[in-house]
N, C-alpha and C. Protein backbone atom coordinates (compact mmCIF):
# COMPACT_ATOMS: atom_id res chain seq x y z
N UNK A 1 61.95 74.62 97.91
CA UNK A 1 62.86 75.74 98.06
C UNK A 1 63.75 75.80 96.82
N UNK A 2 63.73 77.11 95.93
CA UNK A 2 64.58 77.11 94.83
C UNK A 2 65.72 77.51 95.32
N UNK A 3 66.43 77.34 94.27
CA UNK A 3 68.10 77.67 94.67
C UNK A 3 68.13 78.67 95.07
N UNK A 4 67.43 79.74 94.68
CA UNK A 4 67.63 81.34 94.91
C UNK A 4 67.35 81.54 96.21
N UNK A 5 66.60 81.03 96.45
CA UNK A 5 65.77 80.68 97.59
C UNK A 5 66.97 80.90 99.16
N UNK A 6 67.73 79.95 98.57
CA UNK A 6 68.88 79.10 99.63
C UNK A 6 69.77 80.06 99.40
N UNK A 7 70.15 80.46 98.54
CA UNK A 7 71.40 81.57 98.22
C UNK A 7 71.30 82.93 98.90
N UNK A 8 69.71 83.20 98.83
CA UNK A 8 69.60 84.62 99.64
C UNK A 8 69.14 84.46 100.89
N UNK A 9 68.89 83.22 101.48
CA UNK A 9 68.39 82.88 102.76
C UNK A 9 70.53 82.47 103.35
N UNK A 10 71.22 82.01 102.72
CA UNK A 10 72.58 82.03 103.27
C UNK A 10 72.67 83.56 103.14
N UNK A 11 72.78 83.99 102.54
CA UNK A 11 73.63 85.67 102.17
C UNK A 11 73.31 86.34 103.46
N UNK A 12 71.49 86.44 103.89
CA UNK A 12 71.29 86.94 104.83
C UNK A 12 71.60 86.42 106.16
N UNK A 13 71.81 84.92 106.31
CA UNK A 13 72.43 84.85 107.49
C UNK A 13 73.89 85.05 107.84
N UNK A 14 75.01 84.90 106.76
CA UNK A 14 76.23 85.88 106.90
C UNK A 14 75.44 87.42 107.01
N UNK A 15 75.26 87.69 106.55
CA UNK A 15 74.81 89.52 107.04
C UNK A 15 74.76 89.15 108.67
N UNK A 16 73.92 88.38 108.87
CA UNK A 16 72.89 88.62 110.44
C UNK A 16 74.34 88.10 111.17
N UNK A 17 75.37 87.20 111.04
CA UNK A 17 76.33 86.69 111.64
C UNK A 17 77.57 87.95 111.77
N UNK A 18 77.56 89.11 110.63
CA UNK A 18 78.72 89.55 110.45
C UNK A 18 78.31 90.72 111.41
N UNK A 19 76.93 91.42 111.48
CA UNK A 19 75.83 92.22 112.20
C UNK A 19 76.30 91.62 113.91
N UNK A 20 75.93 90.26 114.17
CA UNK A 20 76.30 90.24 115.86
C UNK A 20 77.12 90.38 115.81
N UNK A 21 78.48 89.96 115.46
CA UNK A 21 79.82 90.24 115.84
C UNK A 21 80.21 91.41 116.05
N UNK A 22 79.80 92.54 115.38
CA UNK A 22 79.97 94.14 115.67
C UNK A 22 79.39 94.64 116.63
N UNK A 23 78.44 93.64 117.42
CA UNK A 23 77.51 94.06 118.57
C UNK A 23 78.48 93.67 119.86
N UNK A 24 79.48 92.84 119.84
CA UNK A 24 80.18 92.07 120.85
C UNK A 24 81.36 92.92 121.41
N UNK A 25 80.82 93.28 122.72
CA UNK A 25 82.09 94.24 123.00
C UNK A 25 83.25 93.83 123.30
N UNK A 26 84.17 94.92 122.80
CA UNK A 26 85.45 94.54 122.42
C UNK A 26 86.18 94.13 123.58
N UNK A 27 85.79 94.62 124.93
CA UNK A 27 86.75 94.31 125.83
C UNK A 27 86.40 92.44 126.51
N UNK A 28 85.43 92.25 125.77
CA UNK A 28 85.53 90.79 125.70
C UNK A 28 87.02 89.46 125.26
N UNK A 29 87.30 90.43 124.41
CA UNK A 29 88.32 89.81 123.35
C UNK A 29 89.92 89.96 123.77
N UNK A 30 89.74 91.11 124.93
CA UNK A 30 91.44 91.77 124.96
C UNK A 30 92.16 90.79 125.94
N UNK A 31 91.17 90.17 126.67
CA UNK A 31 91.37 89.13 127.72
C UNK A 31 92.30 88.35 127.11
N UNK A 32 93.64 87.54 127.92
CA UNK A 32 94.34 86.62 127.24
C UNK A 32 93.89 85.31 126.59
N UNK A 33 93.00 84.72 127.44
CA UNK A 33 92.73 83.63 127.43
C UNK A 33 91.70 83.93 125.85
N UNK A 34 90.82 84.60 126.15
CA UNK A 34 90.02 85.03 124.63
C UNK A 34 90.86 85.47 123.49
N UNK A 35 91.22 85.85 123.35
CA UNK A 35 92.15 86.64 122.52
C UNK A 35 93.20 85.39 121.82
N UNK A 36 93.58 84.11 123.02
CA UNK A 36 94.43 83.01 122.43
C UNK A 36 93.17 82.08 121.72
N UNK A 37 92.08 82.28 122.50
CA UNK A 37 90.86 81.08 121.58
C UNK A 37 91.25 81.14 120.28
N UNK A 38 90.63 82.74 120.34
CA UNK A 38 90.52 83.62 118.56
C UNK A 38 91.54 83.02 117.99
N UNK A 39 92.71 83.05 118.13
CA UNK A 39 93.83 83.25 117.35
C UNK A 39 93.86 81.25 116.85
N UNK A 40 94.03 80.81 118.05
CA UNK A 40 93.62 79.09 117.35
C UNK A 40 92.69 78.45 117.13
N UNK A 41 91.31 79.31 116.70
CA UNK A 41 90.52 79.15 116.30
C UNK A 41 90.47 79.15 115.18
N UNK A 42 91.18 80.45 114.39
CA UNK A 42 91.39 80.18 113.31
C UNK A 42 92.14 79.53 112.67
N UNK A 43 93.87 79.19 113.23
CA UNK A 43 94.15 77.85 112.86
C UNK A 43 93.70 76.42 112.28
N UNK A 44 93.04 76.42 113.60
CA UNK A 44 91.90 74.79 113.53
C UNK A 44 90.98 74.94 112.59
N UNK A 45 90.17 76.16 111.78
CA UNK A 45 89.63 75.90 110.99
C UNK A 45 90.26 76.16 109.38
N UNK A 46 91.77 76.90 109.84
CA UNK A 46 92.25 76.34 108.33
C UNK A 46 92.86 74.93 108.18
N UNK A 47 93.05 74.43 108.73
CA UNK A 47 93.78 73.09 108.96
C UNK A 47 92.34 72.37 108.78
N UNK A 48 91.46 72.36 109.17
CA UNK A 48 89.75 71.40 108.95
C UNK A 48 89.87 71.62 107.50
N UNK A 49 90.05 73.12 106.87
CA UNK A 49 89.66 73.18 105.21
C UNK A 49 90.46 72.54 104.52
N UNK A 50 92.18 72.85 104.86
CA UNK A 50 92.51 72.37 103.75
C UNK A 50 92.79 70.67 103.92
N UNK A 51 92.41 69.91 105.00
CA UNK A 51 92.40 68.31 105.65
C UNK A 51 91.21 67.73 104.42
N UNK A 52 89.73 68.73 104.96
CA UNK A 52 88.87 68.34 104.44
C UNK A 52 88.88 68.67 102.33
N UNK A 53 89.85 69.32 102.04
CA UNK A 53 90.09 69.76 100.91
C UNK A 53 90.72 68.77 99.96
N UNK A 54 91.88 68.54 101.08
CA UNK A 54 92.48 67.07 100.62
C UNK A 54 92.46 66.25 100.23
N UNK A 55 91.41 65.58 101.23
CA UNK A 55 91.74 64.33 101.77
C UNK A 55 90.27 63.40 101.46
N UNK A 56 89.00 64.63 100.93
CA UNK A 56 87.71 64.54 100.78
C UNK A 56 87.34 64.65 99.23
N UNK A 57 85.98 63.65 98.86
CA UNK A 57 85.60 63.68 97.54
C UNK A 57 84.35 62.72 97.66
N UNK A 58 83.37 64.26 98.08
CA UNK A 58 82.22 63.40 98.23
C UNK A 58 82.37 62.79 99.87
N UNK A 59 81.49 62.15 100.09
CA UNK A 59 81.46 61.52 101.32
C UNK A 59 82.60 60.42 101.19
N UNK A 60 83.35 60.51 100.75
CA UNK A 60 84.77 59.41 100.97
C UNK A 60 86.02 60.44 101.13
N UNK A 61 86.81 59.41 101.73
CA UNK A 61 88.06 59.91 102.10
C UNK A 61 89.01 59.10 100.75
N UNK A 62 89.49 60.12 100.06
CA UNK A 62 90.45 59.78 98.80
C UNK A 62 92.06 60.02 99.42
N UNK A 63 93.17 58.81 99.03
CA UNK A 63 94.20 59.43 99.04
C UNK A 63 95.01 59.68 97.71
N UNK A 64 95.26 60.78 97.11
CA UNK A 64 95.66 60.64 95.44
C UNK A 64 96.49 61.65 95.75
N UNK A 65 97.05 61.95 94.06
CA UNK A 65 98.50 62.93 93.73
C UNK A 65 97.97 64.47 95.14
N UNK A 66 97.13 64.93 95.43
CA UNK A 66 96.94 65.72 96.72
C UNK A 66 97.65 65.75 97.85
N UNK A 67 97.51 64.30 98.45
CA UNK A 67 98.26 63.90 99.89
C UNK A 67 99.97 64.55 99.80
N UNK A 68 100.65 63.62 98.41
CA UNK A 68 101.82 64.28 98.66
C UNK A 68 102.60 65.58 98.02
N UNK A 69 101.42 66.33 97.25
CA UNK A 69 101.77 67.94 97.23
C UNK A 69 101.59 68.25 98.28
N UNK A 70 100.58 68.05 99.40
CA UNK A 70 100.34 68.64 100.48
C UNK A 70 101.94 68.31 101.16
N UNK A 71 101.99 67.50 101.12
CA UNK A 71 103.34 66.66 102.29
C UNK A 71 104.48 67.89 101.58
N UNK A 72 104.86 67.94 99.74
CA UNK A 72 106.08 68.53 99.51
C UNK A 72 105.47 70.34 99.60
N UNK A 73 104.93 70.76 99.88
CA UNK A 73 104.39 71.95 100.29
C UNK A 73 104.47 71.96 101.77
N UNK A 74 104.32 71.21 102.58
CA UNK A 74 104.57 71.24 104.09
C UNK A 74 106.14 71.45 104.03
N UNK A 75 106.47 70.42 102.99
CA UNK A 75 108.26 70.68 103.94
C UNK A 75 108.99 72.29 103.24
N UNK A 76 108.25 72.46 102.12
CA UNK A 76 108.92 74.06 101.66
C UNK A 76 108.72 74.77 102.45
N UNK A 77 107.20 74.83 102.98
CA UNK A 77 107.08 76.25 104.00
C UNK A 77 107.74 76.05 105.44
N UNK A 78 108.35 74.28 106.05
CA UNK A 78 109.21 74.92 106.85
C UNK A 78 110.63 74.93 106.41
N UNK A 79 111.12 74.91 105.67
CA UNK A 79 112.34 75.45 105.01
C UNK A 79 111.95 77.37 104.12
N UNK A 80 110.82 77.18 104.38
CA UNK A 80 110.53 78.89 104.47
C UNK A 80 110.68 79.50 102.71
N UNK A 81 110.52 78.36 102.43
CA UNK A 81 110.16 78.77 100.79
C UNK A 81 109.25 79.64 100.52
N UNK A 82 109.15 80.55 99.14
CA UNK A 82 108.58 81.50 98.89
C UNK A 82 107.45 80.82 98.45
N UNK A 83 106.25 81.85 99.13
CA UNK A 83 105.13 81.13 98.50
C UNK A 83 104.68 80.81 97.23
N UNK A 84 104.93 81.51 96.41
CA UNK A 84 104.76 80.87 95.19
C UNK A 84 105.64 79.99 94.73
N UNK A 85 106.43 79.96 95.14
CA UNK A 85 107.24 78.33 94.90
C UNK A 85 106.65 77.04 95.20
N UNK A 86 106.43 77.09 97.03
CA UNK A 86 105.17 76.35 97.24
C UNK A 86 104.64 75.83 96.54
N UNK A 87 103.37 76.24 96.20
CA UNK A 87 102.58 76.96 95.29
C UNK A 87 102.88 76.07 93.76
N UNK A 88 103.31 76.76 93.69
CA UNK A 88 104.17 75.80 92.06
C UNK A 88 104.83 74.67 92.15
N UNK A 89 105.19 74.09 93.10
CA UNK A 89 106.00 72.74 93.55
C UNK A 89 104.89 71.53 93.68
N UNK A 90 103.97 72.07 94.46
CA UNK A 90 103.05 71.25 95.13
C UNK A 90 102.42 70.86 93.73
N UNK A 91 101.69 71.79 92.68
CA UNK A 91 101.26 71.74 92.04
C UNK A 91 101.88 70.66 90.79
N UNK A 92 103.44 70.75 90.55
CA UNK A 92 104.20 70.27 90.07
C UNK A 92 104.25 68.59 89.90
N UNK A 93 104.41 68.63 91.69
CA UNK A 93 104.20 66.74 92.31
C UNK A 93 102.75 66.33 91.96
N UNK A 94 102.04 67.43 91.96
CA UNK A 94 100.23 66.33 91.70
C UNK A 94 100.42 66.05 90.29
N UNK A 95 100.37 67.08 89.34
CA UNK A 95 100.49 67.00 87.57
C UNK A 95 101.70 65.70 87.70
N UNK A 96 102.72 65.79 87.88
CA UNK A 96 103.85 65.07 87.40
C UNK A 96 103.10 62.85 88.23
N UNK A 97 102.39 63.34 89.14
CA UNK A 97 102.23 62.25 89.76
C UNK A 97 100.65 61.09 88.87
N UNK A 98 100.16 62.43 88.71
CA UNK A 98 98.90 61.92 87.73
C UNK A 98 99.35 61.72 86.30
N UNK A 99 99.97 62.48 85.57
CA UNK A 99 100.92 61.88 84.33
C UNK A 99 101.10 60.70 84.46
N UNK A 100 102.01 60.14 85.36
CA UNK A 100 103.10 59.16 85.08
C UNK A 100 102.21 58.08 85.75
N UNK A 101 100.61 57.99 86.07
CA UNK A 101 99.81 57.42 86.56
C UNK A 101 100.19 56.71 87.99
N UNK A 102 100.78 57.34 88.81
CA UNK A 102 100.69 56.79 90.06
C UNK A 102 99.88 56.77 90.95
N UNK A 103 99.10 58.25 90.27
CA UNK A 103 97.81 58.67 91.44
C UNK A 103 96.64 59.26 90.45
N UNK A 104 95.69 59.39 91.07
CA UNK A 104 94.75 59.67 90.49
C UNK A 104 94.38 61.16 90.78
């Protein structure tokens, strides 16, 4: 199987995935209990990305200058910092942490 192969065999199964979902009637969803899945469903899978984003390199679990941008980016957004501050802070602690060789 060439790469192309795999690239247009994924493409078409997002199509075929994005295709059922428009088939699923809506009054499925308005229900409370459905309607709360949805909503922490997507939570749980941004929290899986950016865990697995983290915290992952390769089949190992790394802890480096990442862990604690993540940590000084957690505490801005609940002190309700602007996102690009965030953003630029977090970024700040990894560079400043890999410089001064504490982390990798």
């Amino acid at each position: 199987m060439t790469l192309w192969t795999a690239v247009l065999a994924a493409a078409l199964l997002c199509f075929a995935l994005k295709a059922v979902g428009y088939l699923i009637p809506p009054r499925w969803f308005e229900a409370p209990a459905p309607s709360r899945i949805v909503d922490l469903l997507t939570v749980a899978l941004l929290g899986a990305l950016v865990a697995v984003q983290t915290l992952g390199l390769g089949q190992q679990i790394v802890l480096d200058a990442r862990v604690p941008a993540l940590v000084v980016a957690a505490g801005l957004l609940i002190v309700r910092a602007p996102f690009l501050v965030v953003v630029v802070a977090a970024a700040l602690v990894a560079a400043l942490l890999r410089l001064w060789g504490l982390a990798a």
